[in-house]
PDB file of N, CA and C in Angstrom:
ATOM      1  N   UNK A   1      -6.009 -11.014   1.230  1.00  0.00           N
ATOM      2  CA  UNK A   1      -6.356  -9.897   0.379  1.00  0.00           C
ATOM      3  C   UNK A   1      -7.287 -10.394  -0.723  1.00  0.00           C
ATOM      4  N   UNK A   2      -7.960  -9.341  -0.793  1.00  0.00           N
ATOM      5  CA  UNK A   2      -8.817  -9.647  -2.228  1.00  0.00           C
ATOM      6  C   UNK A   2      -8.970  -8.992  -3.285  1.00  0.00           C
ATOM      7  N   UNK A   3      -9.088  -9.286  -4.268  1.00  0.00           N
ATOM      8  CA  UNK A   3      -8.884  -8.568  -5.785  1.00  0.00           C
ATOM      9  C   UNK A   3     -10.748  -8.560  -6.686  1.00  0.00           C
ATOM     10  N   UNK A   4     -10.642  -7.511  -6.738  1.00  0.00           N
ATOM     11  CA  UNK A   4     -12.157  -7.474  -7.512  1.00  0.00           C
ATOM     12  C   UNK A   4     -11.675  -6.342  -8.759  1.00  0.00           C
ATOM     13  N   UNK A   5     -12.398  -6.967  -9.995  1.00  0.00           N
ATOM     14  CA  UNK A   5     -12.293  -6.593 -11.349  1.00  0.00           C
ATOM     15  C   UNK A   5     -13.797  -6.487 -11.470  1.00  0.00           C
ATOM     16  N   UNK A   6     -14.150  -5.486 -12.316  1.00  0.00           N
ATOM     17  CA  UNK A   6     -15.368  -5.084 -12.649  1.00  0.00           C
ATOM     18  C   UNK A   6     -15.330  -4.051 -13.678  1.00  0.00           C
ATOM     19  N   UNK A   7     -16.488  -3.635 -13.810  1.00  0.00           N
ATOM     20  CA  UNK A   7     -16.851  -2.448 -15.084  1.00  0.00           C
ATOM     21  C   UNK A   7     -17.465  -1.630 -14.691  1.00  0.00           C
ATOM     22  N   UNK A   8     -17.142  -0.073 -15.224  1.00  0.00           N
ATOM     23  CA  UNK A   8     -17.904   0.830 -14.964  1.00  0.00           C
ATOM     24  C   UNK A   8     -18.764   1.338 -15.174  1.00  0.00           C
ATOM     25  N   UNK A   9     -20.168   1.084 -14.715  1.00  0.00           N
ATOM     26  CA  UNK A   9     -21.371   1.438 -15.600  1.00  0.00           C
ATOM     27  C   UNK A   9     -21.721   3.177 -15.014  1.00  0.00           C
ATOM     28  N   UNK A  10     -22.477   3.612 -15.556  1.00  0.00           N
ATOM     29  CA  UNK A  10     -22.889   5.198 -15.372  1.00  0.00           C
ATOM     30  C   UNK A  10     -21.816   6.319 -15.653  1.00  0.00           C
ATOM     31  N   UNK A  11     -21.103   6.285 -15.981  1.00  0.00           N
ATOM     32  CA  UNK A  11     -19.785   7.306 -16.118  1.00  0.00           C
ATOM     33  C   UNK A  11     -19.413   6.887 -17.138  1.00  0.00           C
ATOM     34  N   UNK A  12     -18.769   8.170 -17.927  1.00  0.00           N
ATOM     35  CA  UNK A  12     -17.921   8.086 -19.061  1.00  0.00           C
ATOM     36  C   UNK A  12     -17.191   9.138 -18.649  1.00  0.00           C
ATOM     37  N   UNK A  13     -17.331  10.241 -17.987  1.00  0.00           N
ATOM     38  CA  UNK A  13     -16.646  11.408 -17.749  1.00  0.00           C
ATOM     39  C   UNK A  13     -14.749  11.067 -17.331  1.00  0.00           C
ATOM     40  N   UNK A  14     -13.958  11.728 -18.072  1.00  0.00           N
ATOM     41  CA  UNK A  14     -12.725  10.776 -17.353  1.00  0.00           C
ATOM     42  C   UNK A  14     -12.372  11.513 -16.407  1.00  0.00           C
ATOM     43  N   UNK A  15     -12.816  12.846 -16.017  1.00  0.00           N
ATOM     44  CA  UNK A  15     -12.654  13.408 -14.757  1.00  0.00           C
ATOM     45  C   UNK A  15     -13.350  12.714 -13.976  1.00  0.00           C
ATOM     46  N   UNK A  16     -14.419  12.587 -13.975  1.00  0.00           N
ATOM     47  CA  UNK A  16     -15.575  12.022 -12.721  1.00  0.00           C
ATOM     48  C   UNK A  16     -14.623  10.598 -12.560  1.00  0.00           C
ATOM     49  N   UNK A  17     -14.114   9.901 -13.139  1.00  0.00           N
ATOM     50  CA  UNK A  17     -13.661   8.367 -13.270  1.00  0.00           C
ATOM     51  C   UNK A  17     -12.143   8.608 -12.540  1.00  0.00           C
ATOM     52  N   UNK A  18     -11.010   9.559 -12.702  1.00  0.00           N
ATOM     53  CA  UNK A  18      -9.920   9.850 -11.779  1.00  0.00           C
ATOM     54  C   UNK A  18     -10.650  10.367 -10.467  1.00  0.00           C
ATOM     55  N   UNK A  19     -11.961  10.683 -10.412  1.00  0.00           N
ATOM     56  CA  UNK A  19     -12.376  11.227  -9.043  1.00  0.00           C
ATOM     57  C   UNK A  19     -12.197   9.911  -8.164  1.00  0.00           C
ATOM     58  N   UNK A  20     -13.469   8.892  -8.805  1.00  0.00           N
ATOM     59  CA  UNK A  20     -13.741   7.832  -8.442  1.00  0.00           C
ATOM     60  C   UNK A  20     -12.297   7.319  -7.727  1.00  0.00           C
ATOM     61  N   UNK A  21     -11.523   6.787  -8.868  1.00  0.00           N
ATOM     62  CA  UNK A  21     -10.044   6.056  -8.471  1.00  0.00           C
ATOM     63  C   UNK A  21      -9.380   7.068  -7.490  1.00  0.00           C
ATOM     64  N   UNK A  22      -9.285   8.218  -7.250  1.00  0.00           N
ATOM     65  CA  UNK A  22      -8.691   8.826  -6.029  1.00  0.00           C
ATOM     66  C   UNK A  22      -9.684   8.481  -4.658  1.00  0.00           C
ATOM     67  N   UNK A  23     -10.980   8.562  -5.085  1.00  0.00           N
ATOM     68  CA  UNK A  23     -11.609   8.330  -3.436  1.00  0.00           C
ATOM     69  C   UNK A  23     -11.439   6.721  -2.703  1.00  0.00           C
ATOM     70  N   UNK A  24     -11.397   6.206  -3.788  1.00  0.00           N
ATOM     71  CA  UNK A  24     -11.296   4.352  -3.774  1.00  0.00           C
ATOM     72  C   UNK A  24      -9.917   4.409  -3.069  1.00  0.00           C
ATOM     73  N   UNK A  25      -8.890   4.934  -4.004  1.00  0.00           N
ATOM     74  CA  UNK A  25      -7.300   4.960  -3.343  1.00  0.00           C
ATOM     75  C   UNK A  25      -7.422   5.307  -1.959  1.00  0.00           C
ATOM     76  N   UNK A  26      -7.729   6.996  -1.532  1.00  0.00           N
ATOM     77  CA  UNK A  26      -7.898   7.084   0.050  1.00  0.00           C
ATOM     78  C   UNK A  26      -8.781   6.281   0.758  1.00  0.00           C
ATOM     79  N   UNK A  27      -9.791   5.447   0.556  1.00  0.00           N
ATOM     80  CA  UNK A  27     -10.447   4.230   1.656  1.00  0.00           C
ATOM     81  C   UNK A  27      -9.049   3.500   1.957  1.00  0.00           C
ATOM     82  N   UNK A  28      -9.542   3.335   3.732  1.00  0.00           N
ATOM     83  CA  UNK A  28      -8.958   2.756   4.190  1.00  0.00           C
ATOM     84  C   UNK A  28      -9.039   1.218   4.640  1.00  0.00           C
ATOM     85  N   UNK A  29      -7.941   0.495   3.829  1.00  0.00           N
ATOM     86  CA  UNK A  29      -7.970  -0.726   3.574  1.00  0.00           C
ATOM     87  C   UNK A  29      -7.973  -1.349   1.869  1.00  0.00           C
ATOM     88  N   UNK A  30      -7.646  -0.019   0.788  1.00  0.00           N
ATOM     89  CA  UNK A  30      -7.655  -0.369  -0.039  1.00  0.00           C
ATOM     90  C   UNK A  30      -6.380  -0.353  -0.986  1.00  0.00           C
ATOM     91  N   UNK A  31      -5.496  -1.175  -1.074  1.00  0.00           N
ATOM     92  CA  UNK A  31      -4.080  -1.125  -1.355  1.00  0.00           C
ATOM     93  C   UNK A  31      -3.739  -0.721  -2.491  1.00  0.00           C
ATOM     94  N   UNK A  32      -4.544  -1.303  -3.611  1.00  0.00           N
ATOM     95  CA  UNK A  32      -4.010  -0.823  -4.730  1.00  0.00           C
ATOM     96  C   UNK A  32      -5.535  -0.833  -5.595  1.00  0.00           C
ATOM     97  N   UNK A  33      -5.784   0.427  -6.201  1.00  0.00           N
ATOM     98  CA  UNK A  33      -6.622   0.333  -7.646  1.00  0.00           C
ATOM     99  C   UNK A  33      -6.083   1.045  -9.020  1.00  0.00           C
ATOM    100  N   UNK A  34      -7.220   0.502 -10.071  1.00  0.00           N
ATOM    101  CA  UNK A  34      -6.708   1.922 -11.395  1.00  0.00           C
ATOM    102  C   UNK A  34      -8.251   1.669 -11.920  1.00  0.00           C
ATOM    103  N   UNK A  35      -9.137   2.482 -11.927  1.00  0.00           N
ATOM    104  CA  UNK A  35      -9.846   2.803 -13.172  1.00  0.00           C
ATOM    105  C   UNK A  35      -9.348   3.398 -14.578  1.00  0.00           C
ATOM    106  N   UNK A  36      -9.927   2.734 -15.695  1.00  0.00           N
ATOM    107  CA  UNK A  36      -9.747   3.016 -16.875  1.00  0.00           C
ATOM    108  C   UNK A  36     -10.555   4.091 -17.502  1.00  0.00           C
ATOM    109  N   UNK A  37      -9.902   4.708 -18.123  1.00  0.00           N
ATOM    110  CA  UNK A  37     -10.719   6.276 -18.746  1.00  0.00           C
ATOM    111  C   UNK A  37     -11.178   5.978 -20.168  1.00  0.00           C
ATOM    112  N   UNK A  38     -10.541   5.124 -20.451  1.00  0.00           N
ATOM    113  CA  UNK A  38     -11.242   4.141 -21.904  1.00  0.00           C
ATOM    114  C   UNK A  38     -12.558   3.797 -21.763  1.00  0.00           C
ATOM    115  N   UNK A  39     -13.022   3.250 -22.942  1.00  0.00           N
ATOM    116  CA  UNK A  39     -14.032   2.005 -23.423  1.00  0.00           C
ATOM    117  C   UNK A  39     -13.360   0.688 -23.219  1.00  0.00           C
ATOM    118  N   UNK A  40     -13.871  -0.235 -22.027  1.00  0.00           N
ATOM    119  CA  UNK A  40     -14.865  -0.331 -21.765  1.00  0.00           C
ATOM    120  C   UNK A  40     -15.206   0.087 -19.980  1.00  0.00           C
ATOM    121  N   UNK A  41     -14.451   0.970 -19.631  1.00  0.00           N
ATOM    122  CA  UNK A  41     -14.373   1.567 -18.067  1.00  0.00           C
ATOM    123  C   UNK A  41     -14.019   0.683 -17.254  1.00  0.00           C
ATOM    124  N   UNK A  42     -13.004  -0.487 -17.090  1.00  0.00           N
ATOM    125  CA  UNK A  42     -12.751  -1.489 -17.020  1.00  0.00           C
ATOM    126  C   UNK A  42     -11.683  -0.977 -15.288  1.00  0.00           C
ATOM    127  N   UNK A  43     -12.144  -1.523 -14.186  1.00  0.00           N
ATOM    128  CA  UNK A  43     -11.384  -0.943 -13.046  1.00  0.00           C
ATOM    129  C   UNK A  43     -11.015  -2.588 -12.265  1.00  0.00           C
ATOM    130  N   UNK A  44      -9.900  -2.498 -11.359  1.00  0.00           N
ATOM    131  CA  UNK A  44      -9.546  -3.206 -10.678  1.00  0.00           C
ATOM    132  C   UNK A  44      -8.743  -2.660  -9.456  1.00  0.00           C
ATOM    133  N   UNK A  45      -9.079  -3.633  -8.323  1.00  0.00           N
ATOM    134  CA  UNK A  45      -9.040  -3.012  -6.638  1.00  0.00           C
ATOM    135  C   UNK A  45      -8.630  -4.375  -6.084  1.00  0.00           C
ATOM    136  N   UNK A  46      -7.411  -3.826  -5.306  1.00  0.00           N
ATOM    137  CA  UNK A  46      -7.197  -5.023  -4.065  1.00  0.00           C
ATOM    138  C   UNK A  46      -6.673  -4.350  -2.898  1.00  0.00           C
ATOM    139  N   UNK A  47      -7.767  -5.286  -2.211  1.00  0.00           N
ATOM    140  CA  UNK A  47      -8.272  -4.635  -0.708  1.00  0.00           C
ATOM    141  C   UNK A  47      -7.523  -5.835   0.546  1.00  0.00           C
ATOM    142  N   UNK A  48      -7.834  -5.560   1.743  1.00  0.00           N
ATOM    143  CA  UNK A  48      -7.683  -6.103   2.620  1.00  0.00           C
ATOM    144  C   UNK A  48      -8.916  -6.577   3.246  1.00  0.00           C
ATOM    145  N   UNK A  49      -9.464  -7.512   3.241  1.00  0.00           N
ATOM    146  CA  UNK A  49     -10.851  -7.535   4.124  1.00  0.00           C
ATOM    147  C   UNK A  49     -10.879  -7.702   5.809  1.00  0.00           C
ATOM    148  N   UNK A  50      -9.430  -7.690   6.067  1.00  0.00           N
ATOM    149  CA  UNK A  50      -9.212  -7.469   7.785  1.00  0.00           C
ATOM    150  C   UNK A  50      -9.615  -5.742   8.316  1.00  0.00           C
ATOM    151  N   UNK A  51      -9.492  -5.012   6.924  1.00  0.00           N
ATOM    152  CA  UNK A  51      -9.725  -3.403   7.465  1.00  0.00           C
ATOM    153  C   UNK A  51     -10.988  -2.567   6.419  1.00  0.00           C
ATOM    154  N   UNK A  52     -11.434  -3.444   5.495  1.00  0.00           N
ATOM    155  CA  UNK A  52     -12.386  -2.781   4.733  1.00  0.00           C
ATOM    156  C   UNK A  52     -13.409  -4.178   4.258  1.00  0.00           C
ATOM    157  N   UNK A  53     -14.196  -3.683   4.357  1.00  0.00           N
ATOM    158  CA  UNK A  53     -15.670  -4.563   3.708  1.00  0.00           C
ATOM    159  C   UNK A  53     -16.338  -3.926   2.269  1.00  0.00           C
ATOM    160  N   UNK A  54     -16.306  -5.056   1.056  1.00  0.00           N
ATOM    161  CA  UNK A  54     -16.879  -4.587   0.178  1.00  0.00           C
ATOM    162  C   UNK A  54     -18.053  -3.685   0.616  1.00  0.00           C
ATOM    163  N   UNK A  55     -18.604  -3.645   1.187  1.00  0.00           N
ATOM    164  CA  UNK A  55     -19.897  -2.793   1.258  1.00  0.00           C
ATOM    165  C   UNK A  55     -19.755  -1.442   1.348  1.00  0.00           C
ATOM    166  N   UNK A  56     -18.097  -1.084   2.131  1.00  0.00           N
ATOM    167  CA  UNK A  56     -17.257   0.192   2.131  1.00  0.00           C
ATOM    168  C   UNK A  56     -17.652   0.593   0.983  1.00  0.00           C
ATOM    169  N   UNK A  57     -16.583  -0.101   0.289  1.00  0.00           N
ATOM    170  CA  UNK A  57     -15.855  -0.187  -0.836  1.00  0.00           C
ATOM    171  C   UNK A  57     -17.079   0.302  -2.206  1.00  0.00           C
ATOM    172  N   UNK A  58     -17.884  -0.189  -2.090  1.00  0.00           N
ATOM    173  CA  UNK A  58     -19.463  -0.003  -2.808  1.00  0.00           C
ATOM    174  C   UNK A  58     -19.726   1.113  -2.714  1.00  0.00           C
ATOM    175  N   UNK A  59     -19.918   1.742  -0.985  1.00  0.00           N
ATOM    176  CA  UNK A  59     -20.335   2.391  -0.733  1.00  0.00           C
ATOM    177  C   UNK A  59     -19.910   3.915  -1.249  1.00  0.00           C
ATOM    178  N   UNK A  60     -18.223   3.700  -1.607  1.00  0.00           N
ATOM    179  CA  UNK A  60     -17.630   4.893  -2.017  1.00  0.00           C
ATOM    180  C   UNK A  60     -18.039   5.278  -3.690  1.00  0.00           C
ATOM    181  N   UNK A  61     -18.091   3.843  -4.236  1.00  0.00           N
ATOM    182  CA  UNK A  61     -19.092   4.212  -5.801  1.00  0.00           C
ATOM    183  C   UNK A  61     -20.034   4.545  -5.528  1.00  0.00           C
ATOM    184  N   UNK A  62     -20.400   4.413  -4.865  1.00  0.00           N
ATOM    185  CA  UNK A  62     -22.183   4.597  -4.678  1.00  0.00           C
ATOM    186  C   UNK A  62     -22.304   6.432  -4.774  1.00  0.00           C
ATOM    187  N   UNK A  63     -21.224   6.630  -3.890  1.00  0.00           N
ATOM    188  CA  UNK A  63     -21.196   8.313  -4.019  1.00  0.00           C
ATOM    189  C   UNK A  63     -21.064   9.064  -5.034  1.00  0.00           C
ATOM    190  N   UNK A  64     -20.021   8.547  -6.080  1.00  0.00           N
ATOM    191  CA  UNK A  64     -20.030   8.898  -7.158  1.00  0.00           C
ATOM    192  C   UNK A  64     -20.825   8.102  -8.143  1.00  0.00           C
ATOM    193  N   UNK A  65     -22.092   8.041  -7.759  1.00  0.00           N
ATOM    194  CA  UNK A  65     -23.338   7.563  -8.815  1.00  0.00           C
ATOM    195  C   UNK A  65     -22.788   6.621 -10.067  1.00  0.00           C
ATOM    196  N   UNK A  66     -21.938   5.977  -9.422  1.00  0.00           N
ATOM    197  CA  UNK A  66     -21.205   4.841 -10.933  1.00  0.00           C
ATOM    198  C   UNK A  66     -21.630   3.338 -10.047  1.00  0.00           C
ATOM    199  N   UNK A  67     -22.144   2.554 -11.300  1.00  0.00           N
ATOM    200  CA  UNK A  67     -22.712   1.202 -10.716  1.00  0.00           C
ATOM    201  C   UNK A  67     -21.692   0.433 -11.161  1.00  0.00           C
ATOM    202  N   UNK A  68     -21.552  -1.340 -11.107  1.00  0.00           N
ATOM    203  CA  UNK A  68     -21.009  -2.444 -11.453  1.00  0.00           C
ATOM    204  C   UNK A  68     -21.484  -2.902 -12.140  1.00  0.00           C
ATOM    205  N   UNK A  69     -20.801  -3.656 -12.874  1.00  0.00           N
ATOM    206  CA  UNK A  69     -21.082  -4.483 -13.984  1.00  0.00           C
ATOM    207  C   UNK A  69     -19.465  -5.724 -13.975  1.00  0.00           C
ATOM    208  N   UNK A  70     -19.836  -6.759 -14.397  1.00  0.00           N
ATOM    209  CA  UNK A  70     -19.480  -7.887 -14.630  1.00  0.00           C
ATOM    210  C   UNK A  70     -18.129  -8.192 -13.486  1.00  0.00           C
ATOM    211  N   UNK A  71     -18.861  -8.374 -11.693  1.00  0.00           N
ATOM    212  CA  UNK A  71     -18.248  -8.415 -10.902  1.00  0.00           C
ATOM    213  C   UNK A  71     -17.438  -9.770 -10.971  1.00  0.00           C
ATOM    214  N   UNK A  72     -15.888  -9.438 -11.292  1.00  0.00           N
ATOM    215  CA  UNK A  72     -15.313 -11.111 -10.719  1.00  0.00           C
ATOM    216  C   UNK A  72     -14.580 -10.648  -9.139  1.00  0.00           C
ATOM    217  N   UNK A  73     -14.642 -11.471  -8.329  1.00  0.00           N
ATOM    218  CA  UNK A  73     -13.583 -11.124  -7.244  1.00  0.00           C
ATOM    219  C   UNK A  73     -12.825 -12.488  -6.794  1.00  0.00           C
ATOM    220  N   UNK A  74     -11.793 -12.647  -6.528  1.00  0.00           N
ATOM    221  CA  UNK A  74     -10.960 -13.763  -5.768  1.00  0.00           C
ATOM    222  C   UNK A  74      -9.904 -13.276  -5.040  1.00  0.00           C
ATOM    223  N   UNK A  75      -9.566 -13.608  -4.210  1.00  0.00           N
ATOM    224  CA  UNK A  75      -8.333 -13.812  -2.942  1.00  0.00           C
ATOM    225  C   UNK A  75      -7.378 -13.884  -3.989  1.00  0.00           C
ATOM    226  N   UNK A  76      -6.239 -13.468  -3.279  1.00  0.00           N
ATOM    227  CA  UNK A  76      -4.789 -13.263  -3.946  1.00  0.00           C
ATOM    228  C   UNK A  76      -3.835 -13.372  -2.630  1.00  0.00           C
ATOM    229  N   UNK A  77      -2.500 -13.922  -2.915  1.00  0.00           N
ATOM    230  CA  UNK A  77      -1.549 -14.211  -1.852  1.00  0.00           C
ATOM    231  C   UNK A  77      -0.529 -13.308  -2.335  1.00  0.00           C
ATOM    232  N   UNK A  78      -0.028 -12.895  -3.209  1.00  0.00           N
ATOM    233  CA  UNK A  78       0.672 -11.760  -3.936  1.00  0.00           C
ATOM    234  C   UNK A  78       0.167 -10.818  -4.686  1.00  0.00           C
ATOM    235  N   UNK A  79       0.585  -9.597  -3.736  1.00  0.00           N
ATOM    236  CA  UNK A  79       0.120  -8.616  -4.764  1.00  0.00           C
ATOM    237  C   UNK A  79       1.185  -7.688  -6.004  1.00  0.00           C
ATOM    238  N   UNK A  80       0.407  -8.171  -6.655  1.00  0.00           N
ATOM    239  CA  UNK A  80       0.877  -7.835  -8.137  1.00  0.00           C
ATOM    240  C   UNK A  80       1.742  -6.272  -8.400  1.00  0.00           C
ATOM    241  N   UNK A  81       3.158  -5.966  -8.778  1.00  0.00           N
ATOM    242  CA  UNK A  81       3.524  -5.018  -8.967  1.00  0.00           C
ATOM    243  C   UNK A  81       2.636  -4.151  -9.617  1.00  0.00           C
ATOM    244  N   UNK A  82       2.376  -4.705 -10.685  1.00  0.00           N
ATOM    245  CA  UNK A  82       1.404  -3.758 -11.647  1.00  0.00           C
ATOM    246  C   UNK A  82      -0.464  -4.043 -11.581  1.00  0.00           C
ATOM    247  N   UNK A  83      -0.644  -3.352 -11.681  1.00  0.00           N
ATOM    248  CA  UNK A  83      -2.648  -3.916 -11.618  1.00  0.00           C
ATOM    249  C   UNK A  83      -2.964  -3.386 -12.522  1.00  0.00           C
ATOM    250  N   UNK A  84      -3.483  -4.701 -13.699  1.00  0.00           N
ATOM    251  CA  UNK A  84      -4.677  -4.221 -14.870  1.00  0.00           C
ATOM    252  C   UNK A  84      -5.458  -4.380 -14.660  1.00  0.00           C
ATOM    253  N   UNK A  85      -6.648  -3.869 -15.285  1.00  0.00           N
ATOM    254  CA  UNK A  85      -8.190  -4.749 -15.218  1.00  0.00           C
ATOM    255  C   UNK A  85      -8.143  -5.740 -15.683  1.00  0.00           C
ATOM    256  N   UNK A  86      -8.901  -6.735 -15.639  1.00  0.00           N
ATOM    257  CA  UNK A  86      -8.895  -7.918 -16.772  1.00  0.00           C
ATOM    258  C   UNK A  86     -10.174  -7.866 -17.431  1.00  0.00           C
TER     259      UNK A  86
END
């Protein structure tokens, strides 16, 4: 599994931003996310890369016209009860 933390650039709307985190949630292969409705739009996602490819995963921001900013991603062997951004 893999874990990617990033930022939300183009959106401030916190509707448009629960849109985002519901379409991310239904991709398939994506186990757990939360976008933040705060400053600084701060989201985190852990995926499976046996059933989804970042490029999916992109692809579903991409729809909702919100870009990245300050991509970290790493592998994880446990997934975390709770998920913050970092």
């Amino acid at each position: 599994m893999q874990r990617v933390d990033w930022q939300v650039v183009g959106s401030s709307c916190a509707t448009c931003l629960i849109r985002l985190e519901k379409k991310l949630r239904a991709t398939a292969g994506v186990v757990k996310v939360v976008v933040s409705i705060y400053k600084p739009f701060n989201a985190a996602l852990i995926y499976d890369r046996d059933q989804v490819s970042w490029t999916k995963i992109k692809a579903v921001m991409d729809s909702e016209k919100v870009g990245v900013a300050n991509l970290k991603e790493a592998g994880i062997s446990d997934l975390p009860l709770v998920l913050e951004p970092r």
